[in-house]
Protein backbone atom coordinates (compact mmCIF):
# COMPACT_ATOMS: atom_id res chain seq x y z
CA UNK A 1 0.00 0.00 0.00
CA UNK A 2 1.84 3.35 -1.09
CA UNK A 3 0.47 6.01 0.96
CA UNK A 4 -2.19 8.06 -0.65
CA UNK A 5 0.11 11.33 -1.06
CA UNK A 6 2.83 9.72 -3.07
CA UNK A 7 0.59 8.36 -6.10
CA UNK A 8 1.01 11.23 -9.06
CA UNK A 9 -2.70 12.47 -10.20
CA UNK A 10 -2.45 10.22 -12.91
CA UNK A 11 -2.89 7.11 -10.68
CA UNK A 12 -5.17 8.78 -8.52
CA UNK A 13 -7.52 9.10 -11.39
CA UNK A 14 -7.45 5.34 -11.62
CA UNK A 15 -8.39 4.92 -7.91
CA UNK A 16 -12.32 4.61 -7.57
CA UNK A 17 -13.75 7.74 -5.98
CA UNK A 18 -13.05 10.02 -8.65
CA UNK A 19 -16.11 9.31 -11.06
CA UNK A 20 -19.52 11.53 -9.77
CA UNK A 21 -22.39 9.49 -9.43
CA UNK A 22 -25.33 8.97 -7.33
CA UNK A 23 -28.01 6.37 -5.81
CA UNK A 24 -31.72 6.45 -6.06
CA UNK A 25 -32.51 6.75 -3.22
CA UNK A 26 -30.02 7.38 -1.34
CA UNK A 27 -27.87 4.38 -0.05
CA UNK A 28 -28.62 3.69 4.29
CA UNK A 29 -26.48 4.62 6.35
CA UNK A 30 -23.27 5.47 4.24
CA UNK A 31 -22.15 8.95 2.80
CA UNK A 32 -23.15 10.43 -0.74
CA UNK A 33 -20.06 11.78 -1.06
CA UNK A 34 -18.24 10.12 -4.09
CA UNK A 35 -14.62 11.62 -3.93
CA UNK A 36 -13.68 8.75 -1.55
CA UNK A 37 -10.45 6.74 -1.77
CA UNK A 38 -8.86 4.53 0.17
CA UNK A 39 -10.15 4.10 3.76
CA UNK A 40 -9.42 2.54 6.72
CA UNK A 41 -10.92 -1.33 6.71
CA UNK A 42 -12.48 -0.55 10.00
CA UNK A 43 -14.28 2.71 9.40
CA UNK A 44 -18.42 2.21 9.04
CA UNK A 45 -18.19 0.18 11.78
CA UNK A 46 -19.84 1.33 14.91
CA UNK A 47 -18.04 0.36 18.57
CA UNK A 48 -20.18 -0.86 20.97
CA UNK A 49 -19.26 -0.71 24.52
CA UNK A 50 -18.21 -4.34 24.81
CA UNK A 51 -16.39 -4.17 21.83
CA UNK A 52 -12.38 -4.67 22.53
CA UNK A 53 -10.97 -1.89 20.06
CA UNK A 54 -10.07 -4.29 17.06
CA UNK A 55 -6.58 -4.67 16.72
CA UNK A 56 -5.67 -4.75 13.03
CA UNK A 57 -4.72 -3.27 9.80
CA UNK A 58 -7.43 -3.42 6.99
CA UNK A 59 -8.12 -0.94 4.32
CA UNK A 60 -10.67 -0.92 1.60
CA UNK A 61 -12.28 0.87 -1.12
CA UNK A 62 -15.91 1.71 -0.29
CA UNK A 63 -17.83 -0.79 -2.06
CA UNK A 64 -20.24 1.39 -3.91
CA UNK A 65 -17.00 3.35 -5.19
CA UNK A 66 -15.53 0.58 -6.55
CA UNK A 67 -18.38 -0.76 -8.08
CA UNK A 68 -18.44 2.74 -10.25
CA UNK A 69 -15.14 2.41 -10.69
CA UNK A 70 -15.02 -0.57 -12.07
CA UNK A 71 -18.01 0.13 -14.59
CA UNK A 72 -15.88 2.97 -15.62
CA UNK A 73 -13.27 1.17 -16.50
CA UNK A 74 -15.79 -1.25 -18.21
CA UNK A 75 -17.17 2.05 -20.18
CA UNK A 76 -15.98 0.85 -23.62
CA UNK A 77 -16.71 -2.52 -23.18
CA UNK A 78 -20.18 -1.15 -22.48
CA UNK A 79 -20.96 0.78 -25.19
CA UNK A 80 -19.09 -1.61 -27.50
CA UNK A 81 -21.85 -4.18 -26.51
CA UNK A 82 -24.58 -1.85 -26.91
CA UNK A 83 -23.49 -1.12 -30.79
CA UNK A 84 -22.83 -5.13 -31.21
CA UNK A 85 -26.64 -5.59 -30.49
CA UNK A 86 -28.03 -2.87 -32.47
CA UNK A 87 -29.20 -1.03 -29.48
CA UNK A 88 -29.50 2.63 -29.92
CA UNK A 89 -27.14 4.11 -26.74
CA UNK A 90 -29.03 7.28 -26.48
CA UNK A 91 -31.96 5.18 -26.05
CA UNK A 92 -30.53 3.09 -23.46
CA UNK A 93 -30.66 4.98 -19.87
CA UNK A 94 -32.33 2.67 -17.17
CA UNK A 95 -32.33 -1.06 -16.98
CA UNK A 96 -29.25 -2.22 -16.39
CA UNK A 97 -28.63 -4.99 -14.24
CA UNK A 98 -24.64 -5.92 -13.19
CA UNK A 99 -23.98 -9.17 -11.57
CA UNK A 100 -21.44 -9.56 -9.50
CA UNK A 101 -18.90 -12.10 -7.78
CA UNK A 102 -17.76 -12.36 -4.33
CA UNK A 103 -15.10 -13.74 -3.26
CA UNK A 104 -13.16 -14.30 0.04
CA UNK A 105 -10.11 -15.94 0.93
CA UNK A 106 -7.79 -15.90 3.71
CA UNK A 107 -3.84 -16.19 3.32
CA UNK A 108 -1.58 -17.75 5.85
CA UNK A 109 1.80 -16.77 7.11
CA UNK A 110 2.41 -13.24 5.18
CA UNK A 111 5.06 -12.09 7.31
CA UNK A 112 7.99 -10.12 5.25
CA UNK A 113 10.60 -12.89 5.50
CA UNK A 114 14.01 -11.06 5.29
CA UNK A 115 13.27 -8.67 8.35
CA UNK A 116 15.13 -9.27 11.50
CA UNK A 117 13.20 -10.14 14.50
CA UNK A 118 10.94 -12.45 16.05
CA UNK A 119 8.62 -14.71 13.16
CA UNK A 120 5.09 -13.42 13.83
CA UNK A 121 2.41 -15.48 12.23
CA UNK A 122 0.55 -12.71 10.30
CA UNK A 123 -2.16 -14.07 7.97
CA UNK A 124 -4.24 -11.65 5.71
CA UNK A 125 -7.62 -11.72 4.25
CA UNK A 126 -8.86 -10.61 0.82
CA UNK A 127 -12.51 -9.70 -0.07
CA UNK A 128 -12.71 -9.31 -4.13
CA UNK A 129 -15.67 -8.83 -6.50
CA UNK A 130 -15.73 -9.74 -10.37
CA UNK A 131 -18.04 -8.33 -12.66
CA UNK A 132 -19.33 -11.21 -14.32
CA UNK A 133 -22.29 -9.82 -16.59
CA UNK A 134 -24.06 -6.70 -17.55
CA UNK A 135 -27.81 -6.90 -19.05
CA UNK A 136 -30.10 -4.19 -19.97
CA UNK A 137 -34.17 -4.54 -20.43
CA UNK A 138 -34.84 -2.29 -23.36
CA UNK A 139 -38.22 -0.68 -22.86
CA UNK A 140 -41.24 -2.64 -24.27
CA UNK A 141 -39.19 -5.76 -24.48
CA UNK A 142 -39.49 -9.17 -23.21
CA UNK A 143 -36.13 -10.61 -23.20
CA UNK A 144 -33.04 -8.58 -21.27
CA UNK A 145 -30.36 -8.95 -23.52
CA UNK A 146 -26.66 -9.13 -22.80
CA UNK A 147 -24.41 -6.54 -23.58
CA UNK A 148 -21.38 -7.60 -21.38
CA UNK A 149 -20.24 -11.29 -20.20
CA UNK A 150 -16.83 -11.83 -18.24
CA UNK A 151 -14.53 -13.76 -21.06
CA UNK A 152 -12.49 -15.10 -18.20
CA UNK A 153 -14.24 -15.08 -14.59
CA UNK A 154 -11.10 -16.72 -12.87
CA UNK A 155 -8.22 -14.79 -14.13
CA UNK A 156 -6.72 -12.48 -11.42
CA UNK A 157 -7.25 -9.42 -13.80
CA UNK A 158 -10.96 -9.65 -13.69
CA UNK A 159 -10.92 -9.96 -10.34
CA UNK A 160 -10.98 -6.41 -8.58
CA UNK A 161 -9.67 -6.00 -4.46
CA UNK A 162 -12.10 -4.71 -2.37
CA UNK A 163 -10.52 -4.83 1.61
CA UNK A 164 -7.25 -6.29 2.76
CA UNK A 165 -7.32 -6.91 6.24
CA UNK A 166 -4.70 -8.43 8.39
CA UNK A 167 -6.76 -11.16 10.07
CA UNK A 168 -6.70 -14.64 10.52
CA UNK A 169 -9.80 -16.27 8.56
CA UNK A 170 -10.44 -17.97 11.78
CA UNK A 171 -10.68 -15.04 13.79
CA UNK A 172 -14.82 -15.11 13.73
CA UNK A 173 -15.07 -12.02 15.42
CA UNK A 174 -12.71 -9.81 13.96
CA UNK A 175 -13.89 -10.92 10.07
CA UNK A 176 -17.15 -9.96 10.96
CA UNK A 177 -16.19 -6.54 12.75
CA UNK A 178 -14.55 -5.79 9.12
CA UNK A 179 -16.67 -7.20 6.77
CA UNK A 180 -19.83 -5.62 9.09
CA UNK A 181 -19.80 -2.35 6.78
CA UNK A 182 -19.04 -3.95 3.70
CA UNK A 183 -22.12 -6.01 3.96
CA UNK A 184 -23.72 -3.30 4.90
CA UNK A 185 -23.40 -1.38 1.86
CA UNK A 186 -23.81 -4.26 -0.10
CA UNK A 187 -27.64 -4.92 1.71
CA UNK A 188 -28.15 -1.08 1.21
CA UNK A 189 -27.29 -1.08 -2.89
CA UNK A 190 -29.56 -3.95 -3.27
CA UNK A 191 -32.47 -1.91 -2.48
CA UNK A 192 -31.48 1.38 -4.54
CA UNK A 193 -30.36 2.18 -8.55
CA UNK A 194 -27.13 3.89 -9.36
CA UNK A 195 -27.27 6.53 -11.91
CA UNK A 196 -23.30 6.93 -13.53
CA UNK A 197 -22.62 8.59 -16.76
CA UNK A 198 -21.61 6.16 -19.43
CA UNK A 199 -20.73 7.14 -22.78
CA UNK A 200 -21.20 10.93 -21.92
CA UNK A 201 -25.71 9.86 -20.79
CA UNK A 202 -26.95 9.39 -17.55
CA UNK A 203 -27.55 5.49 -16.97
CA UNK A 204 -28.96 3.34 -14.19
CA UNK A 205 -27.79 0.33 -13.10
CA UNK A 206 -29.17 -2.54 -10.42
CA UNK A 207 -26.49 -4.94 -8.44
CA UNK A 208 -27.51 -8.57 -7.77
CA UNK A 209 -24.44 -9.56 -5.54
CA UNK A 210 -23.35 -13.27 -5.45
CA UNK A 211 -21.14 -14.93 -2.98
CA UNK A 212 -19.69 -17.62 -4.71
CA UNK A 213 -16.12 -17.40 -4.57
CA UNK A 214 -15.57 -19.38 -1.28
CA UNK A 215 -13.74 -22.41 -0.18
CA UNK A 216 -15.96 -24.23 2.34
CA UNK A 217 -14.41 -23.19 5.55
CA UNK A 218 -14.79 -19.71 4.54
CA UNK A 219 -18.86 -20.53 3.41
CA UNK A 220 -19.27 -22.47 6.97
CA UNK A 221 -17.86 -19.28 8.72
CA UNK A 222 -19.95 -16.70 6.55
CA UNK A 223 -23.20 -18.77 7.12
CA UNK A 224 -22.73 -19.84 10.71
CA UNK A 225 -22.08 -23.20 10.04
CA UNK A 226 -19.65 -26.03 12.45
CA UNK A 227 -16.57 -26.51 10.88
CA UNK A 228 -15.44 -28.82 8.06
CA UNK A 229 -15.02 -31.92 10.61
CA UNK A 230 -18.64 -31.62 11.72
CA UNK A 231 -20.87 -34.50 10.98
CA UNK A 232 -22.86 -32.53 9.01
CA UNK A 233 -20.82 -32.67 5.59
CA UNK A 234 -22.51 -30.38 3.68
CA UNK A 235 -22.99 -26.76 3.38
CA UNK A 236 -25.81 -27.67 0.87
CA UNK A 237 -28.08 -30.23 1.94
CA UNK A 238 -28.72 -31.70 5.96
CA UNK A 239 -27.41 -34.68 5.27
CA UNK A 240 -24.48 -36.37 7.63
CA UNK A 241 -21.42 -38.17 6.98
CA UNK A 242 -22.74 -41.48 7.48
CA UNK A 243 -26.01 -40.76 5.07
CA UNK A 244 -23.48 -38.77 2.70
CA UNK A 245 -21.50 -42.44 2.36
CA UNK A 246 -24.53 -44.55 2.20
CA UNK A 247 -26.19 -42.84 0.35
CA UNK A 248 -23.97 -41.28 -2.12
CA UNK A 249 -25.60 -39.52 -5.34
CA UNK A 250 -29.47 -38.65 -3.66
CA UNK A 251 -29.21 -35.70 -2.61
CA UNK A 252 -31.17 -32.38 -3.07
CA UNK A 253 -30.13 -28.70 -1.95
CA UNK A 254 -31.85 -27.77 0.76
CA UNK A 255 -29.56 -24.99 3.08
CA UNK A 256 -30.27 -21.39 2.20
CA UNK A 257 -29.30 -18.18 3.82
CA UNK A 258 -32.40 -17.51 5.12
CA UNK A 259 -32.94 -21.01 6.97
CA UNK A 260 -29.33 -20.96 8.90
CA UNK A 261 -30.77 -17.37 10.19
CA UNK A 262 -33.95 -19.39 11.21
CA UNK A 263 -31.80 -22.42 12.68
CA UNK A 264 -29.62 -20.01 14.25
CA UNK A 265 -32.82 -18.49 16.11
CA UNK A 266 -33.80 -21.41 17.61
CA UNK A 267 -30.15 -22.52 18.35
CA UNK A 268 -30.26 -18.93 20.16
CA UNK A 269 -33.51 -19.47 21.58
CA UNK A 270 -34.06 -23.30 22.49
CA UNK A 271 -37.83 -22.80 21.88
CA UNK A 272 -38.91 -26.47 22.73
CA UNK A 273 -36.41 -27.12 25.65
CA UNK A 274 -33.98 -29.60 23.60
CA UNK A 275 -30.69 -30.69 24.98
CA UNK A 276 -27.26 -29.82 23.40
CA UNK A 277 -27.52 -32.68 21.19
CA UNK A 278 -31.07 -33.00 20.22
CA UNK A 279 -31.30 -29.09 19.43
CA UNK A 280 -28.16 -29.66 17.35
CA UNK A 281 -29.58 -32.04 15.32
CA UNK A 282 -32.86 -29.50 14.88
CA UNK A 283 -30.73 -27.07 13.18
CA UNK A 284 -28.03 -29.26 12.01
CA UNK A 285 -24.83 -27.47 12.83
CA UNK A 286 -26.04 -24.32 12.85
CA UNK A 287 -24.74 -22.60 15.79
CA UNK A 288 -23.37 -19.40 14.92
CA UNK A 289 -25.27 -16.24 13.45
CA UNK A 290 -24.88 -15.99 9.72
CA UNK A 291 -23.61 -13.21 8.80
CA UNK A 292 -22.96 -12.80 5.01
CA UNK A 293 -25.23 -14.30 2.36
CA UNK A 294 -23.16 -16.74 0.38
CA UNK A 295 -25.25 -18.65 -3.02
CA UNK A 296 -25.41 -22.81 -2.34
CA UNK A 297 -22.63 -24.03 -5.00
CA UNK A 298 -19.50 -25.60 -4.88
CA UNK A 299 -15.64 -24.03 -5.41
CA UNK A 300 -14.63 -25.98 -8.90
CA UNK A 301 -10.25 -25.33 -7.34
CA UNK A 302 -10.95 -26.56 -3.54
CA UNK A 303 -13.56 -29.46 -5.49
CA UNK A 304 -10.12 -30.31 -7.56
CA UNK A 305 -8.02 -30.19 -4.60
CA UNK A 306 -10.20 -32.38 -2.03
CA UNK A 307 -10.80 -34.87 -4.70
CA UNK A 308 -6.76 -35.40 -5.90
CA UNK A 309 -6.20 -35.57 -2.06
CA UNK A 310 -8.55 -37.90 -1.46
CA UNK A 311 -7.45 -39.87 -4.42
CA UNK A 312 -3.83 -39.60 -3.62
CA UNK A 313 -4.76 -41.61 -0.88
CA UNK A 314 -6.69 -44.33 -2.25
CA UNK A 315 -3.29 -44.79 -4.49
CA UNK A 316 -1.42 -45.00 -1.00
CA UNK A 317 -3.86 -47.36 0.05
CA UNK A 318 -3.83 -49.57 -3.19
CA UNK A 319 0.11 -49.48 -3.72
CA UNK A 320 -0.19 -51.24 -0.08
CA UNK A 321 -3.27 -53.69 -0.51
CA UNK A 322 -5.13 -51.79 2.28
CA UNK A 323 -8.16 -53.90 1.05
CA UNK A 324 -6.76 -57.19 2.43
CA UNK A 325 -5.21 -55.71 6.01
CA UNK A 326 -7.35 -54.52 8.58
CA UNK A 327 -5.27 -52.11 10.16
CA UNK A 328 -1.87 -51.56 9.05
CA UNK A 329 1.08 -49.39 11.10
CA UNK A 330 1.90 -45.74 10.26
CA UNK A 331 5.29 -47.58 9.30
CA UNK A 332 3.86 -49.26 6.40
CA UNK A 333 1.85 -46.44 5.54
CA UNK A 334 4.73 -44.02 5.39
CA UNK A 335 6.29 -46.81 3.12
CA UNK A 336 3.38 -46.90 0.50
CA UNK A 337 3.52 -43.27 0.85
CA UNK A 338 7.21 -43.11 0.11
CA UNK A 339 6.49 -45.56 -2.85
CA UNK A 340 4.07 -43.37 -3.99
CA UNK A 341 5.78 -40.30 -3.87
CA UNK A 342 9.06 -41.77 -5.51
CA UNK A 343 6.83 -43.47 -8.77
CA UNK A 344 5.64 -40.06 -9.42
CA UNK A 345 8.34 -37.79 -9.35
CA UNK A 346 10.17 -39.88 -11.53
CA UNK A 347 8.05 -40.66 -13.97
CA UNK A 348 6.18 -37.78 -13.57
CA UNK A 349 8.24 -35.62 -12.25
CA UNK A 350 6.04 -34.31 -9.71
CA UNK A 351 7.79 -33.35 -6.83
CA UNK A 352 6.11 -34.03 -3.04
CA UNK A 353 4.24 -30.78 -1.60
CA UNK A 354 3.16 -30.06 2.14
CA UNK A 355 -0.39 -29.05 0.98
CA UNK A 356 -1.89 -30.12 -1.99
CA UNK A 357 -2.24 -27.39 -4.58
CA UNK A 358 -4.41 -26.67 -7.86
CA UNK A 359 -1.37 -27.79 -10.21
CA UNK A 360 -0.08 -30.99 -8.83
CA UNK A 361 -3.71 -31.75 -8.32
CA UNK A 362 -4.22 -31.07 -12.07
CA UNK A 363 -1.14 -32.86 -13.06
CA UNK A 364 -2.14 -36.41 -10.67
CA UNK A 365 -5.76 -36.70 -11.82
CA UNK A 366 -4.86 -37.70 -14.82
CA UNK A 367 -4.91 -41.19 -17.01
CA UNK A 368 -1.19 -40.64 -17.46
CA UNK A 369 -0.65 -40.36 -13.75
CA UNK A 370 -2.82 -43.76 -13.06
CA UNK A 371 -1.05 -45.60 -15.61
CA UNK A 372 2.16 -44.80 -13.41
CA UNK A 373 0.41 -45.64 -10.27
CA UNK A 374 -0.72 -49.04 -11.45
CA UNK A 375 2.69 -50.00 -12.24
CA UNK A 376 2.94 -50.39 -8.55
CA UNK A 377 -0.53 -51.98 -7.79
CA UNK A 378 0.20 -55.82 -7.65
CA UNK A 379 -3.22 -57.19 -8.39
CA UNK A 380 -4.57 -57.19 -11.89
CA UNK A 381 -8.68 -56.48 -11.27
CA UNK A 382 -7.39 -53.98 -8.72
CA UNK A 383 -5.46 -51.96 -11.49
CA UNK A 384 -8.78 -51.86 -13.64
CA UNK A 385 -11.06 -51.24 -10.59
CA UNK A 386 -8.83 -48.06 -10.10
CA UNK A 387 -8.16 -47.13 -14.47
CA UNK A 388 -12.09 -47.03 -14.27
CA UNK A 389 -12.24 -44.75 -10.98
CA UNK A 390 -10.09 -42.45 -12.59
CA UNK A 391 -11.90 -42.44 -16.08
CA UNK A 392 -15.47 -41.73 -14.86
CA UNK A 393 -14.23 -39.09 -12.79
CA UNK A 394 -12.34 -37.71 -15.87
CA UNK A 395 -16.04 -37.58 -17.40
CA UNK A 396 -17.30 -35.65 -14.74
CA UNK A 397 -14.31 -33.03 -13.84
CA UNK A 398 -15.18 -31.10 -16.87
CA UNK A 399 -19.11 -30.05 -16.13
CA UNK A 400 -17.67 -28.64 -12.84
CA UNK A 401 -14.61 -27.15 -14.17
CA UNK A 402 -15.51 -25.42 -17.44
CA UNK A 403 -17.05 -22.00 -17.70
CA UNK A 404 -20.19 -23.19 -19.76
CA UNK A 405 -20.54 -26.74 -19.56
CA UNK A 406 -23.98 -26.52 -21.38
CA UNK A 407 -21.88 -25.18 -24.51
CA UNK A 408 -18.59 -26.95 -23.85
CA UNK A 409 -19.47 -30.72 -22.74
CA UNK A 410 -22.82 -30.97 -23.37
CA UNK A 411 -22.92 -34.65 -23.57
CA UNK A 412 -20.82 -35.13 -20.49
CA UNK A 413 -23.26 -32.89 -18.68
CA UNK A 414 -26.04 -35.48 -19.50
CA UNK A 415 -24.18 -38.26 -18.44
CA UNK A 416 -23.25 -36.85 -15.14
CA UNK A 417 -25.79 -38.48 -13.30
CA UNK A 418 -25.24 -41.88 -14.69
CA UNK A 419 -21.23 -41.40 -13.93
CA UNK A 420 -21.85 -40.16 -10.28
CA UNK A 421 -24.21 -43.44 -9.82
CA UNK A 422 -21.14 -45.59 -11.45
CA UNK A 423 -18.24 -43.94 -9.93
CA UNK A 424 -19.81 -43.93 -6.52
CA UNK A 425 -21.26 -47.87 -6.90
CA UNK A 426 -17.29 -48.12 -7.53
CA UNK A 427 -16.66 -46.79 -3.85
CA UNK A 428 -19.05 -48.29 -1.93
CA UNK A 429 -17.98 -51.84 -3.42
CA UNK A 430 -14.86 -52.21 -4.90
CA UNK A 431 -13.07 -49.22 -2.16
CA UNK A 432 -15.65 -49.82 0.67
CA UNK A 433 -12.75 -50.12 3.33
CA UNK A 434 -11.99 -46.25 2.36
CA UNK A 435 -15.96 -45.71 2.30
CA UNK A 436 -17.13 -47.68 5.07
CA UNK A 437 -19.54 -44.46 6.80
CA UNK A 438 -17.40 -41.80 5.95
CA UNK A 439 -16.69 -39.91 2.66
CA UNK A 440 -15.44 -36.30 2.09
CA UNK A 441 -16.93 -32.95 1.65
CA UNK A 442 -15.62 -32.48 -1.84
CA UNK A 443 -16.17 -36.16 -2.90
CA UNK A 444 -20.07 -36.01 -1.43
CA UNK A 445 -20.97 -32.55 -3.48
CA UNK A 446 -19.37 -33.68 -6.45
CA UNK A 447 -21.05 -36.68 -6.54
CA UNK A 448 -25.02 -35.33 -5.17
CA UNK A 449 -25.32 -31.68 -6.09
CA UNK A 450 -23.09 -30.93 -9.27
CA UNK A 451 -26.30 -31.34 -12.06
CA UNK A 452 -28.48 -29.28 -9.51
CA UNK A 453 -26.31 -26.41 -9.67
CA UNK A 454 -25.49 -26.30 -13.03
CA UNK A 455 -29.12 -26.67 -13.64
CA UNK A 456 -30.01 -23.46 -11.57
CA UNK A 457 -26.64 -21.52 -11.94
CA UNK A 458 -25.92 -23.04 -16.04
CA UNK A 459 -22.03 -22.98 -14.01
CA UNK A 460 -19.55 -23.94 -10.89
CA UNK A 461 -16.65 -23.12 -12.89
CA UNK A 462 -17.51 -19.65 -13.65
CA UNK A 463 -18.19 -18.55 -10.48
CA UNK A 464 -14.85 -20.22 -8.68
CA UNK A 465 -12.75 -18.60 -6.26
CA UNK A 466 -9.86 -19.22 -8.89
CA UNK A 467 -9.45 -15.73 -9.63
CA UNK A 468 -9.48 -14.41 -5.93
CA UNK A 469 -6.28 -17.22 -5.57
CA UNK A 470 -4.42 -15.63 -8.27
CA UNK A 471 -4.45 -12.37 -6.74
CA UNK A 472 -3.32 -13.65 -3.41
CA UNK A 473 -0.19 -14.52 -5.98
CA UNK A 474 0.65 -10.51 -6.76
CA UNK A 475 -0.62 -9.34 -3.06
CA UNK A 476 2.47 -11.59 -2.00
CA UNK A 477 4.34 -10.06 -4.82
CA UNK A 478 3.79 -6.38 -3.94
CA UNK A 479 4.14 -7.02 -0.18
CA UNK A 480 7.86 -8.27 -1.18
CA UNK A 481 7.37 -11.44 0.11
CA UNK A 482 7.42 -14.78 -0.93
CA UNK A 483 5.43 -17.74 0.52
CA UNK A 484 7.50 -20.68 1.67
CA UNK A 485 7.61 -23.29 -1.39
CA UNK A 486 8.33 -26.79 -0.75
CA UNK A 487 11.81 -28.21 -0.44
């Protein structure tokens, strides 16, 4: 962060707050004045006496700000669209509508690594928005039509910082005390129109705001939820771990923002006298107050992630027969894992990593990769058991990964269903010592609720957290700092 007074006019024209503009009506609770720019992460939130003074460094844009600022910046784009349609611009003044992503992700250990001094764990949090569409309903007509889509939803230069905070994601408390305002203003410009010159003609423009761009422990934080352990596996349908790996593909969405406010009520309340267990199986892990409205689908990077984790594993567990030993010692288990690691790196070259990340997750869920795998599986039906594990789930990776799966995979979209059903038959026979009433968070949504949300969304990929991840890349980059890669 330079400080404000050093940036040359030039770049202060390029920080939001310097386009005029106004809401109709007038946004609750938060200033009209538009010559704002940078501000302190904690202002717009009011102290009340119980409140400890938050001890932190955040700053943001104000959101309304940076939403005009990044129309702006979208002005040609705009007006390009408008001409591509045939619409007349001077024509065109109300009935806009911008949709927007959220996204939210916290950053470990950003501590500047070559100062002296005692290692402090600082972690950071970053709350970005994408615009992902813009629409207008020309007067008299049926259909809105779309003048703007985002090409690329996940790349880090669509993706536009709205507060950096120095918080721990963890830190319940403090994420709320900073995010309070910004959710604030976002409630507020759902209810009112902004009118912003575009293309030299007052225009007005609605928001629909959409928090997709979450990992899970960030959604189960933001909507009140128990953590990732809980028994209840799912921040989109009731079901628990045990039903999740019994019952494996049935599942419908059922969680909404609205209902964890209710179930947090009567977690609050304890309206028919329950105890602690009973009353947390009436609102099924909802014991916290929700405090940001998040939409029900699934992060396509974390999805990739959990899965190649949880496959990793199964090729641990194959390499060492786990299906004929009932329970083996961590010994053994470090040797299949040693095996393991070994067979891929050299024929792979994929080098071990503490965590799992997006590209070694990429590079091991592959047919290539389980070809080199199998090379150490001893048994014969146990090599094709696992080929065929790998191939239906390359069917259904791409209806969750790609932007438009309707356009790009259209016939692996309609055999999703059917390759859920087979892949998770698969488990629950051929790996049911890995499956035996338990099964992940990843591996349950991917297998239950992918059609559903590509039914009501038309994409998971598109609205991924990808692009927030990237810029965690260059906030790194700009704070001088580089995060601890793997030996």
């Amino acid at each position: 962060f330079q400080p404000l007074h050093t940036l040359r006019s030039a770049e202060k024209e390029l920080l939001p707050g310097f386009h005029q503009f106004e809401w109709q009506p007038a946004l609750k609770s938060v200033s009209s004045s538009w010559d704002v720019g940078i501000i302190d992460g904690l202002s717009g939130w009011t102290v009340s006496v119980d409140d400890i003074p938050a001890d932190t460094i955040a700053r943001r844009f104000r959101y309304d700000v940076a939403l005009v600022s990044a129309l702006k910046d979208m002005e040609e784009d705009i007006m390009e669209g408008l001409k591509e349609r045939g619409l007349d611009d001077s024509t065109c003044t109300s009935g806009f509508t911008v949709v927007i992503k959220e996204s939210c992700d916290g950053m470990g250990d950003v501590s500047e690594k070559h100062g002296g001094g005692p290692a402090i764990p600082e972690k950071a949090v970053r709350f970005s928005f994408t615009v992902m569409s813009i629409n207008i309903q020309a007067e008299g007509e049926e259909e809105a039509v779309t003048i703007f889509q985002e090409q690329k939803p996940n790349s880090e230069l669509s993706c536009r910082p709205l507060c950096l905070m120095f918080v721990d994601e963890s830190d319940r408390e403090m994420l709320t005390a900073i995010l309070g305002p910004v959710v604030a203003e976002r409630r507020a410009m759902k209810e009112s129109r902004l009118i912003l010159s575009i293309g030299g003609l007052l225009r007005s423009f609605r928001f629909y705001f959409r928090g997709t761009g979450y990992d899970e422990k960030m959604v189960r934080e933001m909507e009140g939820m128990e953590a990732s352990g809980s028994t209840y596996i799912c921040t989109l349908c009731d079901s628990t771990r045990a039903e999740a790996s019994e019952n494996m593909v049935l599942h419908s969405i059922t969680r909404s923002h609205d209902e964890n406010l209710e179930r947090y009520e009567i977690w609050r309340t304890n309206p028919f006298s329950e105890s602690a267990e009973e009353l947390r199986d009436r609102v099924k892990g909802v014991s916290a107050k929700p405090f940001m409205e998040t939409q029900p689908t699934l992060d396509a990077l974390h999805c990739d992630i959990g899965n190649a984790t949880e496959f990793y594993k199964i090729f641990q567990d194959e390499i060492g027969e786990m299906y004929l030993k009932k329970n083996p010692t961590r010994e053994e288990r470090r040797r299949w894992r040693a095996a393991l690691d070994k067979q891929l790196r050299m024929k792979m070259k994929l080098k071990p990593v503490m965590r799992m990340n997006g590209n070694y997750a990429r590079r091991l869920m592959t047919r290539e990769a389980v070809e080199v795998v199998c090379q150490l599986v001893p048994s014969e039906e146990r090599r094709k058991a696992l080929t065929e594990l790998m191939e239906l789930y390359l069917q259904m990776k791409p209806v969750w990964r790609s932007t438009c799966p309707a356009k790009d995979c259209p016939d692996l979209l309609c055999r999703y269903s059917f390759n859920s059903q087979s892949f998770a038959e698969l488990l629950s026979t051929t790996f049911k010592y890995r499956y035996d009433g338990k099964i992940t968070n990843y591996l349950h949504k991917t297998l239950a609720h992918v059609p559903e949300i590509v039914e009501r969304e038309g994409s998971i990929g598109a609205w991924a957290s990808e692009g927030n991840e990237s810029g965690n890349k260059l906030f790194r980059r700009f704070r001088k700092m580089n995060a601890r890669q793997s030996k």
